[in-house]
Protein backbone atom coordinates (compact mmCIF):
# COMPACT_ATOMS: atom_id res chain seq x y z
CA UNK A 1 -4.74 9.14 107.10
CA UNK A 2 -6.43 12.11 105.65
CA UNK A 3 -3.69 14.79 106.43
CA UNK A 4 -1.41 11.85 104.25
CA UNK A 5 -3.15 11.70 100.82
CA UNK A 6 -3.61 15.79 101.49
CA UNK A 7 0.32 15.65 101.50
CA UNK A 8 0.36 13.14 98.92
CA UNK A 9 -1.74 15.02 96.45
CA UNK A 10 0.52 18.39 97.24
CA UNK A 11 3.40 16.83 96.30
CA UNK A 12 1.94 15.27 92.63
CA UNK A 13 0.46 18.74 91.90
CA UNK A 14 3.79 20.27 92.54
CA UNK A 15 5.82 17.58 90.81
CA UNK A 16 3.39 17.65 87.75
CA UNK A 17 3.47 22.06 87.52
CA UNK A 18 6.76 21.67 87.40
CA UNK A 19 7.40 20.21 83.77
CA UNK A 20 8.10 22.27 81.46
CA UNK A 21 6.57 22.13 78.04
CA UNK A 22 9.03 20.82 75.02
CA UNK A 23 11.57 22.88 73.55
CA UNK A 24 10.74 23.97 70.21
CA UNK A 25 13.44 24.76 67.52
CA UNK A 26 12.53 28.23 67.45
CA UNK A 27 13.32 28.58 71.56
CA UNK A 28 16.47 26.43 70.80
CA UNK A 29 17.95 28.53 67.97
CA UNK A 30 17.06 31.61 70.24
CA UNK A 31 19.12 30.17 73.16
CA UNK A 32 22.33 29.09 70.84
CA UNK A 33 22.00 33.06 69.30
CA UNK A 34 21.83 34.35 72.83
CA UNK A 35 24.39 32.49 73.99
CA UNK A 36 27.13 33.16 71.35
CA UNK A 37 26.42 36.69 71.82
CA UNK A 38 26.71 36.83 75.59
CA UNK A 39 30.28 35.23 74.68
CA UNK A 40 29.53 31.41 75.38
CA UNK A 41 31.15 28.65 72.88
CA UNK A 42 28.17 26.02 71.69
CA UNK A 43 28.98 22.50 71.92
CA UNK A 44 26.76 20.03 70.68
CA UNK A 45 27.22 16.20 72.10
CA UNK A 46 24.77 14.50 70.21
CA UNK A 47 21.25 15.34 70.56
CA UNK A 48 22.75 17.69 73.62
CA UNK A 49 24.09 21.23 73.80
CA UNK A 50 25.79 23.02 76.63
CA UNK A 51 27.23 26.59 76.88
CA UNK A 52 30.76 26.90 77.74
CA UNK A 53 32.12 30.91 79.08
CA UNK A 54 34.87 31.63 76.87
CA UNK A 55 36.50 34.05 79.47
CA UNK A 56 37.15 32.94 83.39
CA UNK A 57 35.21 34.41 85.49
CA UNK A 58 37.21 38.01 87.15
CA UNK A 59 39.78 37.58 89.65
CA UNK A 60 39.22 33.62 90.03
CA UNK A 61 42.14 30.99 89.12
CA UNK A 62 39.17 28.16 88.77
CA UNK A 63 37.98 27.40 85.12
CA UNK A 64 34.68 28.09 83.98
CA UNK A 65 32.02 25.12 83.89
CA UNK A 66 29.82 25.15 81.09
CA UNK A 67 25.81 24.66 81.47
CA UNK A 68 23.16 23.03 79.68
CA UNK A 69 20.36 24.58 77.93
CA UNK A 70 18.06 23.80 80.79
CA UNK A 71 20.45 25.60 83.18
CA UNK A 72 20.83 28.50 80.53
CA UNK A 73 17.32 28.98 80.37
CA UNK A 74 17.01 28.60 84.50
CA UNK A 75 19.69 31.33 84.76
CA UNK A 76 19.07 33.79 82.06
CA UNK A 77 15.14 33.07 81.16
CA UNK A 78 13.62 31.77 78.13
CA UNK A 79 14.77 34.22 74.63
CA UNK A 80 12.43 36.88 73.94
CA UNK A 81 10.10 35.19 71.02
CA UNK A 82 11.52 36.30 67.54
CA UNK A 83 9.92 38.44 65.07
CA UNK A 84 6.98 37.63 62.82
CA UNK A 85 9.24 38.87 59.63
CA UNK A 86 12.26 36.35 61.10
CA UNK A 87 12.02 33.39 59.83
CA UNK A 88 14.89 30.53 61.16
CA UNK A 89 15.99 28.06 59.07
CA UNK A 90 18.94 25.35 59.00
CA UNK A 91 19.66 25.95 55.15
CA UNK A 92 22.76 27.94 54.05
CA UNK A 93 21.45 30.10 51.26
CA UNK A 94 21.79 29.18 47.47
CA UNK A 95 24.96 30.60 45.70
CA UNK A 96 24.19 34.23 43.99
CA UNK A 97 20.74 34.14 46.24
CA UNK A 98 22.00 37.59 47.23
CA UNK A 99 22.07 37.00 50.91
């Protein structure tokens, strides 16, 4: 009975350490920009995105599946953070802005 809740208790600690935290928009903008420069096409289905290889992978005949972000991040690692001078935002600058 005792060896049971031991097991019990292993297997919520596990389960609960491995969450991960939310993904903020920073991370996310970081893993679109890495992406499209490694050569992957973005494709947004509603509030989801997955990474799609533009090329086929060398000397196969099979297409290339894309991945979520989860998977991209499992695969590759989370983006290094950006810089403190970067700042992201979703706004195309103003016309004659000079950007």
């Amino acid at each position: 009975m005792r060896s049971t809740l031991l097991i019990v208790l292993a297997v919520l600690a596990a389960g609960c350490a491995a969450q991960q935290a939310p993904r903020t928009p920073e991370r996310h903008a970081a893993n679109i920009a890495a992406a499209e420069s490694a050569g992957y096409k973005v494709i947004h289905y509603g509030d989801r995105v997955v990474f799609c290889p533009t090329t086929p992978p060398t000397g196969s005949h099979v297409g290339s599946m894309c991945i979520s972000e989860s998977e991209w991040e499992a695969q590759f690692g989370a983006p290094a953070p950006a810089s403190p001078s970067v700042r992201v935002t979703n706004k195309p600058p103003a016309p004659g802005s000079g950007h």
